[in-house]
N, C-alpha and C. Protein backbone atom coordinates (compact mmCIF):
# COMPACT_ATOMS: atom_id res chain seq x y z
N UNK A 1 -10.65 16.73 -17.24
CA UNK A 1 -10.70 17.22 -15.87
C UNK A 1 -10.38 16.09 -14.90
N UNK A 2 -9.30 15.97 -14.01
CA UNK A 2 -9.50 15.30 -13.14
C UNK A 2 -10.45 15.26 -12.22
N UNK A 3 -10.52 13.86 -11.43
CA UNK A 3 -11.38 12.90 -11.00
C UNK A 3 -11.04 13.27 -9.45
N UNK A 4 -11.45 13.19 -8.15
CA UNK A 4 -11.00 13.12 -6.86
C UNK A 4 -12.11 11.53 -6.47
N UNK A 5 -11.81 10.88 -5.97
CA UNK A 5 -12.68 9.78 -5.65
C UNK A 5 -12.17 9.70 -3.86
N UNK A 6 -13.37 9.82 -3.07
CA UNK A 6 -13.12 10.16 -1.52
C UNK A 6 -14.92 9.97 -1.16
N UNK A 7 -15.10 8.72 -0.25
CA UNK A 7 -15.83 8.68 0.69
C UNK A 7 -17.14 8.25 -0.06
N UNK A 8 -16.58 7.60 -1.17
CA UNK A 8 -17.79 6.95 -1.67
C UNK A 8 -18.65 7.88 -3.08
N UNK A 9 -17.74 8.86 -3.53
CA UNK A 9 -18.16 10.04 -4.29
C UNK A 9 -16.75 10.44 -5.09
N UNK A 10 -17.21 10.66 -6.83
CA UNK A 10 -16.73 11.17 -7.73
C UNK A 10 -16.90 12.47 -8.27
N UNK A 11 -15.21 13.45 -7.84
CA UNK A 11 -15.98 14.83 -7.83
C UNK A 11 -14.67 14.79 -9.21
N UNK A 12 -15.77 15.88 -10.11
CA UNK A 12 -14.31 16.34 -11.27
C UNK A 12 -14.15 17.79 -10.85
N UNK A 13 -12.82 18.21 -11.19
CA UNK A 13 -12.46 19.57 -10.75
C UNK A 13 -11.42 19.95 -11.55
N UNK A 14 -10.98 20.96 -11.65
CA UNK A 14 -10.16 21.88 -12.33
C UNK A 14 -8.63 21.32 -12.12
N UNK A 15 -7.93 21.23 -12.85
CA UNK A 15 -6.58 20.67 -12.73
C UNK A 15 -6.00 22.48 -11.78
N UNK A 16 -5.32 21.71 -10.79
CA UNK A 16 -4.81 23.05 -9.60
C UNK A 16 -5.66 23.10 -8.58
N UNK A 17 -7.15 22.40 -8.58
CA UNK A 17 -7.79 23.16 -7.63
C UNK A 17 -6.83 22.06 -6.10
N UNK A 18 -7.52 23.38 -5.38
CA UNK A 18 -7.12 22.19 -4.19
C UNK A 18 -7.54 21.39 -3.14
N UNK A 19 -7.50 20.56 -2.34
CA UNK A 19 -7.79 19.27 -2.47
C UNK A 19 -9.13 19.49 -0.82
N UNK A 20 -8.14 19.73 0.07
CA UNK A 20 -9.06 20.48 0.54
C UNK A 20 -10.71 20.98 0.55
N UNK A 21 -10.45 21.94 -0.21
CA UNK A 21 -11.48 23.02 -0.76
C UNK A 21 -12.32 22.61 -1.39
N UNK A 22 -12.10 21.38 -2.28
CA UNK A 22 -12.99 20.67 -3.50
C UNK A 22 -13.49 19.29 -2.08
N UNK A 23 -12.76 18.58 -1.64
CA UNK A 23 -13.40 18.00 -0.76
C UNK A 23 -14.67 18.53 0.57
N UNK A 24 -13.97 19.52 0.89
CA UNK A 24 -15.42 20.19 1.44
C UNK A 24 -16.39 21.12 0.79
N UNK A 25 -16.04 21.09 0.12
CA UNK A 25 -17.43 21.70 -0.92
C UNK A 25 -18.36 20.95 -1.35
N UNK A 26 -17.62 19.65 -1.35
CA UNK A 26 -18.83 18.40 -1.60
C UNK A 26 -19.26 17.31 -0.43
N UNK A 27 -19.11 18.03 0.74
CA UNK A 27 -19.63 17.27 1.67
C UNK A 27 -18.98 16.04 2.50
N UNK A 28 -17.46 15.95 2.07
CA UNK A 28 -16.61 14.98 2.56
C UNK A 28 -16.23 15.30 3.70
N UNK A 29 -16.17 14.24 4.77
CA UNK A 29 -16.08 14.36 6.27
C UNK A 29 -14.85 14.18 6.17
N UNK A 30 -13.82 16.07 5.71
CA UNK A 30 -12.42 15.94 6.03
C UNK A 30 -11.85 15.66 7.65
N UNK A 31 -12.43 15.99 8.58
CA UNK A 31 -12.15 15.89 9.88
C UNK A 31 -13.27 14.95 10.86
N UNK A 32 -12.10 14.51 11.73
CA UNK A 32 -12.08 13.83 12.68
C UNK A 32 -12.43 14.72 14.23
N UNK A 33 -13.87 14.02 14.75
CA UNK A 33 -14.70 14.61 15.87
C UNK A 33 -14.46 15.86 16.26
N UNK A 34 -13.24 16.80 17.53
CA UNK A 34 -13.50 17.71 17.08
C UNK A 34 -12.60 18.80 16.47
N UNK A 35 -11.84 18.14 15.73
CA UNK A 35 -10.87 18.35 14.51
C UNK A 35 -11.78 19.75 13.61
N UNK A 36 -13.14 19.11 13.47
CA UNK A 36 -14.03 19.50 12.47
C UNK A 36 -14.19 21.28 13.19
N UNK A 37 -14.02 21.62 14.11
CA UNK A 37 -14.45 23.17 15.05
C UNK A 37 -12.71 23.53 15.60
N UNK A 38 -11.85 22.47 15.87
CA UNK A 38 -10.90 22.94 15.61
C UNK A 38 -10.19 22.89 14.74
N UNK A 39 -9.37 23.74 13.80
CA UNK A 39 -8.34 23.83 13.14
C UNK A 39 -8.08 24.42 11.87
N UNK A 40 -6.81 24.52 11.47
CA UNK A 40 -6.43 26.08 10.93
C UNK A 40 -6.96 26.46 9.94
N UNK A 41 -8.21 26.09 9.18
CA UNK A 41 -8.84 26.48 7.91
C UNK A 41 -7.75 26.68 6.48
N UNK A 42 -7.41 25.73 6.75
CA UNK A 42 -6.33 25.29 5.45
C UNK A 42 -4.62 25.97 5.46
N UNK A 43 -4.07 26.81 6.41
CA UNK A 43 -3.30 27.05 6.14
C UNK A 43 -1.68 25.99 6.66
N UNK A 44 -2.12 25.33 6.80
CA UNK A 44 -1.44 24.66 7.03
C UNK A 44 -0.89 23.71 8.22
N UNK A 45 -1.04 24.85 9.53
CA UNK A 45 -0.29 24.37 10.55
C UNK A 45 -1.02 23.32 11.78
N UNK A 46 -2.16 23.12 11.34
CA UNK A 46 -2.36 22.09 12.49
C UNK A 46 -2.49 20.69 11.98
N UNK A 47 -2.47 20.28 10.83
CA UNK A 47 -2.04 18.96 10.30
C UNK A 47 -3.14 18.11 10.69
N UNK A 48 -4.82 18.88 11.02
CA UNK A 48 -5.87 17.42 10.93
C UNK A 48 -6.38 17.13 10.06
N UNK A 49 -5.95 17.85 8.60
CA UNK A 49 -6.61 16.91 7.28
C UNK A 49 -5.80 16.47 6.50
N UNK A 50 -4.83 15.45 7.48
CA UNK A 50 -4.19 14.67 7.21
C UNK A 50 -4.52 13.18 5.82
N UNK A 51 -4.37 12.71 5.37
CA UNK A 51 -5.04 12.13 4.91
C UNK A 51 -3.54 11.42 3.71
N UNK A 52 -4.60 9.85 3.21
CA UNK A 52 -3.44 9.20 2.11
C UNK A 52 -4.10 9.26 0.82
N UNK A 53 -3.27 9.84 0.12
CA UNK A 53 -3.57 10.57 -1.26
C UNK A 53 -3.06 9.54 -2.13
N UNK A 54 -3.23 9.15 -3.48
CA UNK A 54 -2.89 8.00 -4.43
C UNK A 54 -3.42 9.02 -5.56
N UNK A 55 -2.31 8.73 -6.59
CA UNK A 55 -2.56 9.61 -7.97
C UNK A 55 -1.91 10.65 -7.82
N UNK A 56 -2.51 11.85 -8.85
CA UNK A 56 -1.04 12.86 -9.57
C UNK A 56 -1.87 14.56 -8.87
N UNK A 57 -0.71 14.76 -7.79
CA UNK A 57 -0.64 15.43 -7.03
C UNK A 57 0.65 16.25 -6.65
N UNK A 58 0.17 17.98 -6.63
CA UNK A 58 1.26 18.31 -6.23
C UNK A 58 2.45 18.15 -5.35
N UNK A 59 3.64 18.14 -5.36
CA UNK A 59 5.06 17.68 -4.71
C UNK A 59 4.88 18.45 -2.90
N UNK A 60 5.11 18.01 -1.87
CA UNK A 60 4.91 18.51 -0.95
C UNK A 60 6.44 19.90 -0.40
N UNK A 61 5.29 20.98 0.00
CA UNK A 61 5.65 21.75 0.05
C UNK A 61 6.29 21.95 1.60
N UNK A 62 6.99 23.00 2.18
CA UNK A 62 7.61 22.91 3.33
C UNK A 62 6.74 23.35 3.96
N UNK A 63 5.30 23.81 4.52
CA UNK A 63 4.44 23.64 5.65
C UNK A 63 3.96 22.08 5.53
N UNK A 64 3.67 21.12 4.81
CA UNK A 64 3.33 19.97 4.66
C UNK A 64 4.33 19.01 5.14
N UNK A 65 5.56 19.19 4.95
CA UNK A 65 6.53 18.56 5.05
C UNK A 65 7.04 18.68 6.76
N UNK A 66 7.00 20.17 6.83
CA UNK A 66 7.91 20.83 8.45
C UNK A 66 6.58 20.14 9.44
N UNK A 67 4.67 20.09 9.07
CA UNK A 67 4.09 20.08 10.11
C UNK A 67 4.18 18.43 10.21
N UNK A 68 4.21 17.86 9.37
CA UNK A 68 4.22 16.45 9.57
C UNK A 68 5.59 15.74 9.84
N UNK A 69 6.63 16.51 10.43
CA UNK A 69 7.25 16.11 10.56
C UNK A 69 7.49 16.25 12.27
N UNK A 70 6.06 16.97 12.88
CA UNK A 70 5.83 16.83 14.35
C UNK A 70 4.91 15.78 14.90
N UNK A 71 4.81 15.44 15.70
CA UNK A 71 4.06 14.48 16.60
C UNK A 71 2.89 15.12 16.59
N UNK A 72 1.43 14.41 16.61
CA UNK A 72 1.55 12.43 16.57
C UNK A 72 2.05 12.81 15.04
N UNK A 73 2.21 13.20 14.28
CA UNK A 73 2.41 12.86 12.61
C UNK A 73 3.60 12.26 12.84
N UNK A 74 4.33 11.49 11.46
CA UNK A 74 5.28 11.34 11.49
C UNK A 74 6.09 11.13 9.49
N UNK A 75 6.93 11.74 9.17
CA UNK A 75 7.23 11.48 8.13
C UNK A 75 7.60 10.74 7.11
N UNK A 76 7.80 9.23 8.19
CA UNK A 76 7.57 8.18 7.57
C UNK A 76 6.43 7.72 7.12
N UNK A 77 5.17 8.12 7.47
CA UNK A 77 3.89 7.79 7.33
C UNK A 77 3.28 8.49 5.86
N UNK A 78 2.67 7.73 5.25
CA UNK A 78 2.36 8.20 3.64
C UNK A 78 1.05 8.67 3.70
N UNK A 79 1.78 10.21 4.74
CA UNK A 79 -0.20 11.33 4.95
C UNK A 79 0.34 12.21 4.20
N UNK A 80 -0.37 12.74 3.37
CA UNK A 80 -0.54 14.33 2.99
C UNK A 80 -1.32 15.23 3.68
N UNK A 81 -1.16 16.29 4.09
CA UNK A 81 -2.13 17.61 4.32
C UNK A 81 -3.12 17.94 3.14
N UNK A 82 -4.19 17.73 2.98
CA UNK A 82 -5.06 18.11 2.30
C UNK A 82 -4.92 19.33 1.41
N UNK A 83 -5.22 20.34 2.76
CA UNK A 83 -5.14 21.45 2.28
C UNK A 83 -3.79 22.03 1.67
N UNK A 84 -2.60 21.51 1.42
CA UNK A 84 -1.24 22.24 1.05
C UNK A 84 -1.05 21.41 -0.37
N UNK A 85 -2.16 20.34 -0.85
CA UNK A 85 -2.20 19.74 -2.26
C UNK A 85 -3.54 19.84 -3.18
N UNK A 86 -2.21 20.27 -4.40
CA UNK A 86 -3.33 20.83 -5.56
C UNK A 86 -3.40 19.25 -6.44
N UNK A 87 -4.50 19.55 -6.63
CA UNK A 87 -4.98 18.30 -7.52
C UNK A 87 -4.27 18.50 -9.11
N UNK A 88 -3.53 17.58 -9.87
CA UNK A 88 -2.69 17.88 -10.87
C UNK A 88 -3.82 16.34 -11.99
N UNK A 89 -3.88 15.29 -11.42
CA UNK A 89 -5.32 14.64 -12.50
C UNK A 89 -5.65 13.50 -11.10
N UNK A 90 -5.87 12.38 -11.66
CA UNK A 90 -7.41 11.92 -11.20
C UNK A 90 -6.37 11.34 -9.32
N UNK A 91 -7.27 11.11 -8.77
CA UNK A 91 -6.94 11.20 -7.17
C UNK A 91 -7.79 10.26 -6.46
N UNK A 92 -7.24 9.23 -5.54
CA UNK A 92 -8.43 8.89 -4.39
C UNK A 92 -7.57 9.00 -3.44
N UNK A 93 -8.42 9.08 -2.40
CA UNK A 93 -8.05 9.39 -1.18
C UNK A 93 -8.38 8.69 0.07
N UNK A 94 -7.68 8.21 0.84
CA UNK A 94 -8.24 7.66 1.92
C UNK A 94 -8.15 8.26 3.48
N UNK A 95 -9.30 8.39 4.64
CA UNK A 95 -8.95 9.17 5.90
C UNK A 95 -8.80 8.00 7.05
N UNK A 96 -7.38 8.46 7.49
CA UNK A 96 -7.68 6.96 8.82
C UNK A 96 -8.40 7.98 10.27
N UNK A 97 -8.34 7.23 11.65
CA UNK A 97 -8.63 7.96 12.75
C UNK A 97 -7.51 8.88 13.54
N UNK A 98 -8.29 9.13 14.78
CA UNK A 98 -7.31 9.67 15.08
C UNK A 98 -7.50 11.25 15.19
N UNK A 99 -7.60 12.66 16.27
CA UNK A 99 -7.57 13.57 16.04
C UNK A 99 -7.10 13.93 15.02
N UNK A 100 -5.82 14.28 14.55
CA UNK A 100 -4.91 14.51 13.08
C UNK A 100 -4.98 13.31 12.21
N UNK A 101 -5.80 12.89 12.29
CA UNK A 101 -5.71 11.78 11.03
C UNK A 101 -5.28 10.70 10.93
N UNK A 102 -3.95 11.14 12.10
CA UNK A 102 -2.61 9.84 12.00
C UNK A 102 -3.06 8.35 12.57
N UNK A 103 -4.30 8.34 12.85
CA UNK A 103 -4.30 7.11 13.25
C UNK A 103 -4.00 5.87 12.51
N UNK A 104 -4.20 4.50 12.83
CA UNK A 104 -4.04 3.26 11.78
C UNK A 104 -5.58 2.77 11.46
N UNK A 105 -6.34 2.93 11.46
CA UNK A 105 -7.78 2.32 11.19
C UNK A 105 -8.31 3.29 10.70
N UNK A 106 -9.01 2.84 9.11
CA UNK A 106 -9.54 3.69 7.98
C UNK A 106 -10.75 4.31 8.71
N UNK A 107 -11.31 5.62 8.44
CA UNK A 107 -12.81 6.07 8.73
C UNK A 107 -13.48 6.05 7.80
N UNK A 108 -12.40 6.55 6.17
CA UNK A 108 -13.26 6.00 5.24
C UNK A 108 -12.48 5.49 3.80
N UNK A 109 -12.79 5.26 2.85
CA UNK A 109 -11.67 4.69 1.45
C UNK A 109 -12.33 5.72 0.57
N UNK A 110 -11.60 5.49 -0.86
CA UNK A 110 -12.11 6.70 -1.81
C UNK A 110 -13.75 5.90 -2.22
N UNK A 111 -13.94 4.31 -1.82
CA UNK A 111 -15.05 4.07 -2.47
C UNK A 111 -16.42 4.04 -1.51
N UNK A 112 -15.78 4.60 -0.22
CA UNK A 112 -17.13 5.09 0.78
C UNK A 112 -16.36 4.91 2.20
């Protein structure tokens, strides 16, 4: 079973689950202040659980790709959308600041 390592916590989960969903189920502060009351409950389009993913993860899909390719995001920047990636094996993750995520200064690493 892969591994997700995010915010100081080792979650195992189902190869497919998604990344998202398994992160807030275990209590990981996917969003940023009030990111957390606003935004689209995973479908894609508001791009605040932004986040830098490391390890074997699904290929980004065209809501992941088309929303981060708007401002502040930018597609040079090595964010994934949370919610539009399935976990494929083991994963850490890191969240910077920033309403959408995009900021440059970590809030947290996969080891807390």
């Amino acid at each position: 079973m892969p591994k997700v390592q995010a915010q100081g916590k080792t979650i195992e989960c189902v190869c497919g689950t998604n990344l998202r969903k398994i992160l807030l189920q275990n209590g990981i502060d996917l969003y940023n202040s009030g990111a957390k009351v606003i935004n689209c409950r995973g479908i894609g389009s508001c791009g605040t659980c932004a986040v830098q993913v490391e390890g074997d993860v699904s290929k980004a899909i065209w809501r992941d790709r088309r929303r981060r390719s708007l401002p502040p995001h930018s597609p040079t920047k090595n964010l994934r959308l949370a919610c539009q990636i399935q976990v494929l094996g083991d994963v850490k993750v890191t969240k910077f600041d920033g309403f959408w995520g995009e900021g440059s200064q970590v809030v947290w690493t996969p080891e807390g």
